[in-house]
Protein backbone atom coordinates (compact mmCIF):
# COMPACT_ATOMS: atom_id res chain seq x y z
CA UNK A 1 -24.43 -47.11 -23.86
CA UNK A 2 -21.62 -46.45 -21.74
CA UNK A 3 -22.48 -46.31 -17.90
CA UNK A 4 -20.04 -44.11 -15.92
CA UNK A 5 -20.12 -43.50 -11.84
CA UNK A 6 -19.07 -40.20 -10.58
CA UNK A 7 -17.82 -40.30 -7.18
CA UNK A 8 -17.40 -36.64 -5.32
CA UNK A 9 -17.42 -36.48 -1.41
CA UNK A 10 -19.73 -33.28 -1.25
CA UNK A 11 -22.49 -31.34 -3.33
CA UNK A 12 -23.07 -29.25 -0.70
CA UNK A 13 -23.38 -25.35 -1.89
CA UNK A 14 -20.93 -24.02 0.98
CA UNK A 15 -18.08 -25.59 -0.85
CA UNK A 16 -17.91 -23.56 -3.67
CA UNK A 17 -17.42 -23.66 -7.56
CA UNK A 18 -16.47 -27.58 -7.56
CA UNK A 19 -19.95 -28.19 -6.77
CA UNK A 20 -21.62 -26.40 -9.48
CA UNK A 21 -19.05 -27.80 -11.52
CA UNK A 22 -19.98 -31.28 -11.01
CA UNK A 23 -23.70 -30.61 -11.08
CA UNK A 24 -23.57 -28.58 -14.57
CA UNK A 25 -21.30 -30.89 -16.35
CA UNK A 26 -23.57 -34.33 -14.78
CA UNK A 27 -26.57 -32.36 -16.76
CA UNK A 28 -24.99 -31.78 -19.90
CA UNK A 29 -23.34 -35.25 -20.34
CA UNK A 30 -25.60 -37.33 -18.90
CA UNK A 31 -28.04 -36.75 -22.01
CA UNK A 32 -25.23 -38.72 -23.95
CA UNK A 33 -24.20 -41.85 -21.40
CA UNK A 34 -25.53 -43.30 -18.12
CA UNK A 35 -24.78 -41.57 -15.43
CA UNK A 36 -24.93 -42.23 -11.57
CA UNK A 37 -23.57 -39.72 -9.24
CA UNK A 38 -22.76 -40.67 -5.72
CA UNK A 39 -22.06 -38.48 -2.87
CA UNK A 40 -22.78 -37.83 0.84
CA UNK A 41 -25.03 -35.29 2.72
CA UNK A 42 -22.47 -33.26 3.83
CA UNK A 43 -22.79 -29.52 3.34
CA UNK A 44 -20.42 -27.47 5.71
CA UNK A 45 -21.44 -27.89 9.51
CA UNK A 46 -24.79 -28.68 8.64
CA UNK A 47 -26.49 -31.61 6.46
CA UNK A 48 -28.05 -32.01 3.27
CA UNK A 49 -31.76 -32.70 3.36
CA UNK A 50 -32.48 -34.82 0.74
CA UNK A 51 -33.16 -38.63 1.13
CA UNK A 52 -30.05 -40.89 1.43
CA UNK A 53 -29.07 -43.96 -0.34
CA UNK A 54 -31.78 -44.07 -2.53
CA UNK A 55 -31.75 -42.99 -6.13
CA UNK A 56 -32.87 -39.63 -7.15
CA UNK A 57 -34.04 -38.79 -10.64
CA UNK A 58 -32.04 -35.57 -12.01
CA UNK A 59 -32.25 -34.36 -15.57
CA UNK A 60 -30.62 -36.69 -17.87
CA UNK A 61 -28.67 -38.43 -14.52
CA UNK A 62 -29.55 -40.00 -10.96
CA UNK A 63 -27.71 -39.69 -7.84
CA UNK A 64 -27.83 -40.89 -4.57
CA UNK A 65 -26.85 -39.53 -1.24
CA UNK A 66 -24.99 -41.50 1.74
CA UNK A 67 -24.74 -40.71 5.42
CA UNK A 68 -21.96 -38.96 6.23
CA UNK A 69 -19.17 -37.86 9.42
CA UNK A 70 -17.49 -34.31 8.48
CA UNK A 71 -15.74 -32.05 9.62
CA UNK A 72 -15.40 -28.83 7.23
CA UNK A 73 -13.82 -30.71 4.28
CA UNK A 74 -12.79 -34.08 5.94
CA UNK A 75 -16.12 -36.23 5.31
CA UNK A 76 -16.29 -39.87 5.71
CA UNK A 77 -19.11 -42.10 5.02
CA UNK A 78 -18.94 -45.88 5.44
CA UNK A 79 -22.25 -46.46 3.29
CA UNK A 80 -20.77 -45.09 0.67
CA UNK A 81 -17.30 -47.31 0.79
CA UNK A 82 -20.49 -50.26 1.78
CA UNK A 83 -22.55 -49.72 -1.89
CA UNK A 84 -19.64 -48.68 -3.68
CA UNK A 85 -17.26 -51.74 -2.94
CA UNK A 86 -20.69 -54.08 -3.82
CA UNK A 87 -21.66 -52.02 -7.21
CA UNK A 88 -18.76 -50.63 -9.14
CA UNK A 89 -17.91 -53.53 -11.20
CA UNK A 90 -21.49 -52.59 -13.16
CA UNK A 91 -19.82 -49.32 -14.68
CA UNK A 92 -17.06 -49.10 -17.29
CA UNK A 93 -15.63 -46.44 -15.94
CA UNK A 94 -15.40 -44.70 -12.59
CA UNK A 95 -14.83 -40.67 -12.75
CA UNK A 96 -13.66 -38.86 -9.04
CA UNK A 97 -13.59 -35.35 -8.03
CA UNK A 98 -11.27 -33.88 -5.61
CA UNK A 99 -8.33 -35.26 -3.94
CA UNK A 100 -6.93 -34.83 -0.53
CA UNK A 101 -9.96 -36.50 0.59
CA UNK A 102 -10.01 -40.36 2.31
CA UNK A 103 -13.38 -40.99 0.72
CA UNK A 104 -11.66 -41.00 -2.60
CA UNK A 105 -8.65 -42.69 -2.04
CA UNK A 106 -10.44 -45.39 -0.98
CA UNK A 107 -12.69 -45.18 -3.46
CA UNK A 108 -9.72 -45.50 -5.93
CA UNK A 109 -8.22 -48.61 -4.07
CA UNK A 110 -11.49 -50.17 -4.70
CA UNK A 111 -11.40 -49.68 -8.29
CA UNK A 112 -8.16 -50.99 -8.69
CA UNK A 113 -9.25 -54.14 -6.56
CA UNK A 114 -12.06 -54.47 -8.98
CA UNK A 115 -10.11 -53.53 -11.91
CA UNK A 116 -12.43 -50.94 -13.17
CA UNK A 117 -10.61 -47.56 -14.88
CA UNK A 118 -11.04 -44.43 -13.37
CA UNK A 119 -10.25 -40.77 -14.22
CA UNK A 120 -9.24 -37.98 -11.80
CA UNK A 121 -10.38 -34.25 -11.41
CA UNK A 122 -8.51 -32.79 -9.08
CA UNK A 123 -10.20 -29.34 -9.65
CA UNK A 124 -7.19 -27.26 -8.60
CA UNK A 125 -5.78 -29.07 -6.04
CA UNK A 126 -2.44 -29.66 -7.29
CA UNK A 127 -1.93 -26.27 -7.98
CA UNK A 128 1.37 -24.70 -6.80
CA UNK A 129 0.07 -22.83 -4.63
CA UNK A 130 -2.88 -24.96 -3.04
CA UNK A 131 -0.13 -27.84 -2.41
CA UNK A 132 1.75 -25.11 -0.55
CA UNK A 133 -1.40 -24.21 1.80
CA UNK A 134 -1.26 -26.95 4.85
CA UNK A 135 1.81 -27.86 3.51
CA UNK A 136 2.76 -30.97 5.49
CA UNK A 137 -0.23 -32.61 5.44
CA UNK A 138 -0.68 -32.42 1.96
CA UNK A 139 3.56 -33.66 1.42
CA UNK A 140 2.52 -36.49 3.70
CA UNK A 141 -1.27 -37.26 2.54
CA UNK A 142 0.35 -36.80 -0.97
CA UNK A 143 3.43 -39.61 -0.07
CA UNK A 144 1.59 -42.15 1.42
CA UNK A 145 -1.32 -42.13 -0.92
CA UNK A 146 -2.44 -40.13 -3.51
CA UNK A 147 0.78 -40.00 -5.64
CA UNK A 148 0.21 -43.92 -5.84
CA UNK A 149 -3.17 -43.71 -7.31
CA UNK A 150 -2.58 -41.02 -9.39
CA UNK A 151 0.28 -42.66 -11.13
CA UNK A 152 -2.84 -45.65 -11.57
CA UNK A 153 -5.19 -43.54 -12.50
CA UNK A 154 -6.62 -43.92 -16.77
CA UNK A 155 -6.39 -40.22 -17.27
CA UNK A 156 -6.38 -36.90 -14.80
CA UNK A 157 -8.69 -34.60 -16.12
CA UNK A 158 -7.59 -30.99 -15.60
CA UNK A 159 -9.38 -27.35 -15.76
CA UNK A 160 -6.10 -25.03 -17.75
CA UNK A 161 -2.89 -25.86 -19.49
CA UNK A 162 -1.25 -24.19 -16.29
CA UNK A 163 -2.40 -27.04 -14.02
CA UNK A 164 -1.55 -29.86 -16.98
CA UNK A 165 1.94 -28.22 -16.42
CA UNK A 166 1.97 -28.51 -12.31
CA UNK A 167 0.91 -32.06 -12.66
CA UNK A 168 3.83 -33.04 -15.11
CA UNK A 169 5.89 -30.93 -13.21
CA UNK A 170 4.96 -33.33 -9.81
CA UNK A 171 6.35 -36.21 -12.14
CA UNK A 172 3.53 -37.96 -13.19
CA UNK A 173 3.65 -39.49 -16.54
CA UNK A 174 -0.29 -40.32 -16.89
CA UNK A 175 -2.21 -39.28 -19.58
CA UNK A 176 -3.69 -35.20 -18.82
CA UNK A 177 -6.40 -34.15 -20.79
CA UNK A 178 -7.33 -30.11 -20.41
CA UNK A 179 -11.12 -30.09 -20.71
CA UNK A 180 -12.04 -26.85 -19.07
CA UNK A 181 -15.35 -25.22 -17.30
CA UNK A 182 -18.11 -24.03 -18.94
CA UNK A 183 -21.45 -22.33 -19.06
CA UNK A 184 -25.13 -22.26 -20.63
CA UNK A 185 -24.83 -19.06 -23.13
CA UNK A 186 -28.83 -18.40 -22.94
CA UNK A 187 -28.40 -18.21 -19.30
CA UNK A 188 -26.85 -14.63 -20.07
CA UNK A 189 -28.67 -13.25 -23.14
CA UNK A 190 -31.03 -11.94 -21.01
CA UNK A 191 -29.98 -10.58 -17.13
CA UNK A 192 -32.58 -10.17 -14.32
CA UNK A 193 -33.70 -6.57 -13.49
CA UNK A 194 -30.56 -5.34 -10.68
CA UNK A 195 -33.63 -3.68 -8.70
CA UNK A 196 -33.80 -7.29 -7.53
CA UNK A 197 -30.33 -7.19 -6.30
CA UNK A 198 -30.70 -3.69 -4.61
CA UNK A 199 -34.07 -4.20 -3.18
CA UNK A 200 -32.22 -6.78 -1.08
CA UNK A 201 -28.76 -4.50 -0.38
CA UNK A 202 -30.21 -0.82 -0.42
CA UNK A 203 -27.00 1.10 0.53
CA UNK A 204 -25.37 -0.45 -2.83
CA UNK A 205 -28.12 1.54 -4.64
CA UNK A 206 -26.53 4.64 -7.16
CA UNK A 207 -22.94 2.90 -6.25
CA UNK A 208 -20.47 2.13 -9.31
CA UNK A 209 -20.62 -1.62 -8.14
CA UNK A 210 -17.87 -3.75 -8.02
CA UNK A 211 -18.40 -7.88 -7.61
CA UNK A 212 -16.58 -10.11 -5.94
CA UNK A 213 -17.95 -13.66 -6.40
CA UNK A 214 -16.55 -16.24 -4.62
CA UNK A 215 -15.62 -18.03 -0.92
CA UNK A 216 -14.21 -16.35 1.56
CA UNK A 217 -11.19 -17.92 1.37
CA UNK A 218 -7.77 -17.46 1.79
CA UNK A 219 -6.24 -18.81 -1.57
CA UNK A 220 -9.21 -15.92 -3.04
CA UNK A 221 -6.44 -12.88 -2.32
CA UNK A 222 -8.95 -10.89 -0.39
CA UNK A 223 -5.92 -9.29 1.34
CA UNK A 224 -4.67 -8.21 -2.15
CA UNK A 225 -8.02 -6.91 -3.21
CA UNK A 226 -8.40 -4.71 0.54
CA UNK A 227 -5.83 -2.08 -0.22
CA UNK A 228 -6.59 -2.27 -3.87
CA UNK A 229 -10.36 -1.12 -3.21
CA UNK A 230 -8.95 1.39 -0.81
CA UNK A 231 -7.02 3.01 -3.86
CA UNK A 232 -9.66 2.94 -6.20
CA UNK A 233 -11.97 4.30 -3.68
CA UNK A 234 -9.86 7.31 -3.26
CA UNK A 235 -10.37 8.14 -6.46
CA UNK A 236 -13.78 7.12 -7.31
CA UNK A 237 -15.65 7.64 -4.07
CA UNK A 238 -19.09 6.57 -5.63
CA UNK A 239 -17.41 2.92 -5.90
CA UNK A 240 -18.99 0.50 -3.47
CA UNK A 241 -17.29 -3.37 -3.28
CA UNK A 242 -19.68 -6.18 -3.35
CA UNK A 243 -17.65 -9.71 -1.69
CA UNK A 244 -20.03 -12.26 -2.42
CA UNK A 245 -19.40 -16.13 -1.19
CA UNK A 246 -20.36 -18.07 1.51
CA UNK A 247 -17.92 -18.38 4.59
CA UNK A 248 -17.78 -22.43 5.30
CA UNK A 249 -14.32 -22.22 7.08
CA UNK A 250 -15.04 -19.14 9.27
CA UNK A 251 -12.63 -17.35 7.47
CA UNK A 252 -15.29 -13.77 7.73
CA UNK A 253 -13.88 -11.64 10.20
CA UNK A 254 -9.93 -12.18 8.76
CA UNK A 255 -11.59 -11.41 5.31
CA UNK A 256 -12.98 -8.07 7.25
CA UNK A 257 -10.04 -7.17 8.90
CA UNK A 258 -8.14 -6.48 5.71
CA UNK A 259 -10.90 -4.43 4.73
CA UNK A 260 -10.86 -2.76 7.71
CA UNK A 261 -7.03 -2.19 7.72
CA UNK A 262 -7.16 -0.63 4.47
CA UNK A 263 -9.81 2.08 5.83
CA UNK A 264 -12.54 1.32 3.32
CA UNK A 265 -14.76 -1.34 5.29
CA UNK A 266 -17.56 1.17 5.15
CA UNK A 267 -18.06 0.75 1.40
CA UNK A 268 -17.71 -3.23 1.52
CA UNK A 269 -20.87 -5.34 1.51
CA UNK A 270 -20.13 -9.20 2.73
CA UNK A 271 -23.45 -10.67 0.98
CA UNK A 272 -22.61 -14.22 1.47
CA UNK A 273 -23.24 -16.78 -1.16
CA UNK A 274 -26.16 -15.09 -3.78
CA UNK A 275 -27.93 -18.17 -5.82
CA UNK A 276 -30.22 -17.91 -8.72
CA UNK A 277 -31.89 -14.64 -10.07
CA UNK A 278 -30.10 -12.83 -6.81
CA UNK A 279 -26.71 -13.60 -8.13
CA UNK A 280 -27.69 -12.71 -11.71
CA UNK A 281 -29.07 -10.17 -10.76
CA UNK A 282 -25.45 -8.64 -8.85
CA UNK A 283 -24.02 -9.67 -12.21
CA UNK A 284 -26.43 -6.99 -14.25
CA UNK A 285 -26.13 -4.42 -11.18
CA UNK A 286 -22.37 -4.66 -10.99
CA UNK A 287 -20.35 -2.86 -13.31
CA UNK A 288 -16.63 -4.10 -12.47
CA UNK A 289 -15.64 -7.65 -11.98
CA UNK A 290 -12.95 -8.60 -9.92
CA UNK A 291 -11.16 -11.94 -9.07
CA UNK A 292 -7.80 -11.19 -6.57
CA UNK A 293 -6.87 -14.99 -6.44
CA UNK A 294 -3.69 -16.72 -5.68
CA UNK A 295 -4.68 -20.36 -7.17
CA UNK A 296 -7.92 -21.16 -9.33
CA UNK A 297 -8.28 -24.29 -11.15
CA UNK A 298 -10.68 -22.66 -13.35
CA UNK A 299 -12.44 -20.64 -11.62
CA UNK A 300 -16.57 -20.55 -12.51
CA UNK A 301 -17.02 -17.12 -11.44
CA UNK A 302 -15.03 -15.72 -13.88
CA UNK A 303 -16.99 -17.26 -16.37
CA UNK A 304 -19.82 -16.03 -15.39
CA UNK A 305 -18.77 -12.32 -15.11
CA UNK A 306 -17.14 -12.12 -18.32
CA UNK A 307 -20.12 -13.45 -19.68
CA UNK A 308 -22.25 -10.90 -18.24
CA UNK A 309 -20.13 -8.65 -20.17
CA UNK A 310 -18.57 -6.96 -17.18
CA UNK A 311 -15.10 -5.74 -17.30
CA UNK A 312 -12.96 -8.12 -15.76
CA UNK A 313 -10.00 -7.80 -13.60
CA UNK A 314 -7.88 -11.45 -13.18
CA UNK A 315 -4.68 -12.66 -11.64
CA UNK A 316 -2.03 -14.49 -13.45
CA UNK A 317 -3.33 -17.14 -10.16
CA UNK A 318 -6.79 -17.42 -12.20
CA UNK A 319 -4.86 -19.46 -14.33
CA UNK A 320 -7.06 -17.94 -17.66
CA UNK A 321 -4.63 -16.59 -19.97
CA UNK A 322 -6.53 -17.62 -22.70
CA UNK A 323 -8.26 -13.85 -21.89
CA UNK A 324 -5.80 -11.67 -22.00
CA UNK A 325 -4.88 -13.21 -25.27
CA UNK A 326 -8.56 -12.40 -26.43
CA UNK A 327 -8.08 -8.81 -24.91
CA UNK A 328 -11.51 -9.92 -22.93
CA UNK A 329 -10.18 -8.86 -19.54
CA UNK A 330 -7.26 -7.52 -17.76
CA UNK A 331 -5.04 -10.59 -16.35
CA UNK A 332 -2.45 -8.74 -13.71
CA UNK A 333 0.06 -9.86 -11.61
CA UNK A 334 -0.53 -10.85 -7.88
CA UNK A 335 -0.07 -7.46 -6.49
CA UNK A 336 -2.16 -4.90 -5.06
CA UNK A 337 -1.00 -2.22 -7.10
CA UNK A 338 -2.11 -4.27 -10.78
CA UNK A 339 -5.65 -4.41 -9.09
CA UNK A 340 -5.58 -1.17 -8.59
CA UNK A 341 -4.17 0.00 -11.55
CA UNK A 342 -6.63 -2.18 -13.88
CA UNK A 343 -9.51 -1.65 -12.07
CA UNK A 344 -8.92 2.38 -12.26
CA UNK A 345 -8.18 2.08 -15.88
CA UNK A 346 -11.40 0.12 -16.66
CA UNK A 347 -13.07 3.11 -14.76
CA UNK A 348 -11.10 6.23 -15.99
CA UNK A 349 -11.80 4.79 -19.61
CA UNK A 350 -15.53 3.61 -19.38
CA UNK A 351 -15.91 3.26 -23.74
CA UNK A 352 -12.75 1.27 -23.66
CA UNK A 353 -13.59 -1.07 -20.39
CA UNK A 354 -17.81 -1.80 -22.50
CA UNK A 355 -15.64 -3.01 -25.62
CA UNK A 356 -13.89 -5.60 -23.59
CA UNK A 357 -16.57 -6.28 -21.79
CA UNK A 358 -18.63 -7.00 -25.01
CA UNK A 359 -15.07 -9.04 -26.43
CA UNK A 360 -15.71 -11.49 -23.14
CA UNK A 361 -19.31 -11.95 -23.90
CA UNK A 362 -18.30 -13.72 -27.56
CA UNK A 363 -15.48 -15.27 -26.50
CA UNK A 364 -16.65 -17.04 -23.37
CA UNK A 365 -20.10 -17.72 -25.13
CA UNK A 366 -18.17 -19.13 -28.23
CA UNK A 367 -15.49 -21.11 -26.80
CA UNK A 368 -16.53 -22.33 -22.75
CA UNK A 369 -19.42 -24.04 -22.59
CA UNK A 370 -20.46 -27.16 -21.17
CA UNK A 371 -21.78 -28.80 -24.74
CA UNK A 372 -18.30 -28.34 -25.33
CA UNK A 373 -16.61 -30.10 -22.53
CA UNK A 374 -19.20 -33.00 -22.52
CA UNK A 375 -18.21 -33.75 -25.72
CA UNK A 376 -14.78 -33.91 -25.03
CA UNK A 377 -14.69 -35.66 -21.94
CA UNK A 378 -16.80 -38.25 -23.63
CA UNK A 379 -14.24 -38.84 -26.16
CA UNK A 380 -12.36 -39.29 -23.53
CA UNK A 381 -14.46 -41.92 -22.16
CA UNK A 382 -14.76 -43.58 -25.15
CA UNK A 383 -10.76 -44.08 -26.24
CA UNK A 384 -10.40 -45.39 -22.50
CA UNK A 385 -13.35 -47.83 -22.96
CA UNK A 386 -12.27 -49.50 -26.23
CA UNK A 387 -8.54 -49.23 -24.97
CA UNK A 388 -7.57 -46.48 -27.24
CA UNK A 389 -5.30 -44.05 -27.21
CA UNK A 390 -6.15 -41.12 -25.77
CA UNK A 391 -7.47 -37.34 -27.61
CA UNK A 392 -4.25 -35.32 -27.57
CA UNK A 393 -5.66 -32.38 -25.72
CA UNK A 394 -2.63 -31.34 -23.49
CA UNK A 395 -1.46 -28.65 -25.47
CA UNK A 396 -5.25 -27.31 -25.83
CA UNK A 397 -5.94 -23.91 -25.60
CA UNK A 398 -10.06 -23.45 -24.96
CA UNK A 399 -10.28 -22.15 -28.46
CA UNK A 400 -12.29 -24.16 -31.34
């Protein structure tokens, strides 16, 4: 059996999608291969309390957690750099998550010193616009070392055909394999009771609800979505907007100020991240979904609310569209206006908005799960381990 070694610098929840990513995917594939996850105790400004550097038995994978140093999304941990450097030559493959991040580029540099193969994920992060966000320090982070160990890396595993383009477009001539996100179907056969969600936010109670579900983030086009609420609002003053993510780079009160701009703050609810039958539970009470963002690298949210069989409202920056082809949601431009304008159709034309909402059930359900991507990101793993060519999956679409 093959044994593989994911290496990620956080699992912390205030970092988002990349973390249930990783965590989803580890369950699903490590029934099929041996797994080890390593990562550090980082979570935000706070810590992680689980024990470190000691094996911890997950279903069907173990991981281990390593002291870390942070600050928001720069973590460092020399344990980690300590076991790795001593173990890695016991896996046959070693499989990273994230770039822009020290941890991993020296976690690369000891894979090539101990000649084992490795794969990328860079979950978004080479995205035209998330290379444009902090500019120059990604142009010179990027020149003096990632570029190099992407051009070694086996294979760069991306999220959408968009970001297989960006990379080839950076010119990098390794193998890109499009193995997108996923979910568990039977986790949305059967919603929670919203009561749950409204016993816990009463003044969204008798609202038309629409989510929001995701960081609080600038890249998330919270400033397009602000005067888009405003103008749906207007029309349909029963509509109340639930934003719903956590805030790990104090990013709140900008977030609030658009709101606040646009003159509809009154009818916004900042929830902050909702986990587990709360969040599922927003998902049944909600009755729009909305996703204003700039760059996604596939984003898990929207997943999850087309899913739920809410009426969806994506950017062209959600880089999904896979679903407007599937006429499961409305994919609009990155203007303020298209929000509007889809998110008042979906309401002016309720019959119309329930039949795509009940297209984006089948289509997510049939053709992103995570059975799905395990088994194509072990064929992966296998053509790199017998020193095979590799699946052709860059022109993939998500269908089957």
């Amino acid at each position: 059996m093959m044994k593989i070694l994911w290496i990620t610098p956080y699992l912390g929840s205030s970092y988002g999608g990349t973390t249930q990513v990783v965590l989803e995917l580890a369950k699903t594939l490590g029934g099929n291969i041996h797994l080890d996850l390593i990562t550090t105790d980082a979570n935000g400004s706070d810590k992680l309390a689980y024990p470190l550097e000691l094996w911890i038995d997950r279903e069907n994978y173990r991981i281990q957690y390593f002291p870390s140093w942070h600050r928001n999304d720069l973590i460092f941990s020399p344990s980690l750099i300590n076991w790795l450097f001593n173990h890695v030559s016991s896996y046959d493959i070693v499989h990273t998550h994230t770039i822009f991040a020290p941890l991993i580029s020296i976690s690369h540099r000891i894979c090539k010193a101990k000649n084992i193969p490795y794969i990328m994920t860079p979950h978004g992060m080479l995205e035209p616009w998330a290379l444009a966000y902090k500019a120059w320090k990604k142009r010179i982070y990027y020149t003096l070392w990632e570029k190099f160990f992407l051009q070694q890396a086996s294979a760069i595993q991306v999220l959408a055909q968009s970001e297989a383009n960006s990379i080839k477009s950076l010119g990098l001539n390794q193998p890109v394999v499009v193995i997108p996100n996923g979910i568990h179907p039977d986790e949305f056969q059967s919603l929670p009771n919203p009561e749950i969600f409204y016993q816990n936010f009463p003044n969204t109670r008798n609202k038309t609800i629409i989510l929001f579900l995701g960081r609080i983030d600038p890249k998330k086009g919270l400033d397009l979505l602000a005067p888009a609420f405003a103008k749906v609002h207007n029309h349909f003053p029963q509509t109340h907007l639930i934003v719903a993510g956590p805030d790990n780079i104090g990013f709140l009160s900008t977030a609030r100020s658009y709101f606040a701009k646009a003159g509809c703050i009154d009818e916004v609810t900042f929830t902050g991240m909702l986990t587990d039958s709360l969040k599922y539970s927003a998902l049944a009470a909600a009755s729009l979904y909305v996703a204003p963002s700039y760059s996604e690298g596939f984003s898990m949210s929207v997943l999850e609310g087309m899913a739920s069989g809410l009426p969806s409202i994506i950017t062209t920056g959600c880089n999904f569209p896979e679903a407007a082809h599937a006429k499961a949601a409305y994919v609009v431009s990155l203007d303020s206006d298209a929000i509007a304008n889809a998110l008042l159709e979906s309401l002016k034309n309720p019959q119309q908005a329930k039949e795509m909402g009940n297209r984006a059930i089948n289509f997510i359900c049939q053709n992103y799960t995570w059975e799905q991507a395990a088994k194509r990101l072990i064929e992966v793993y296998t053509a790199i381990a017998e020193s095979k060519p590799l699946p052709d999956y860059l022109n993939y679409t998500g269908l089957t």
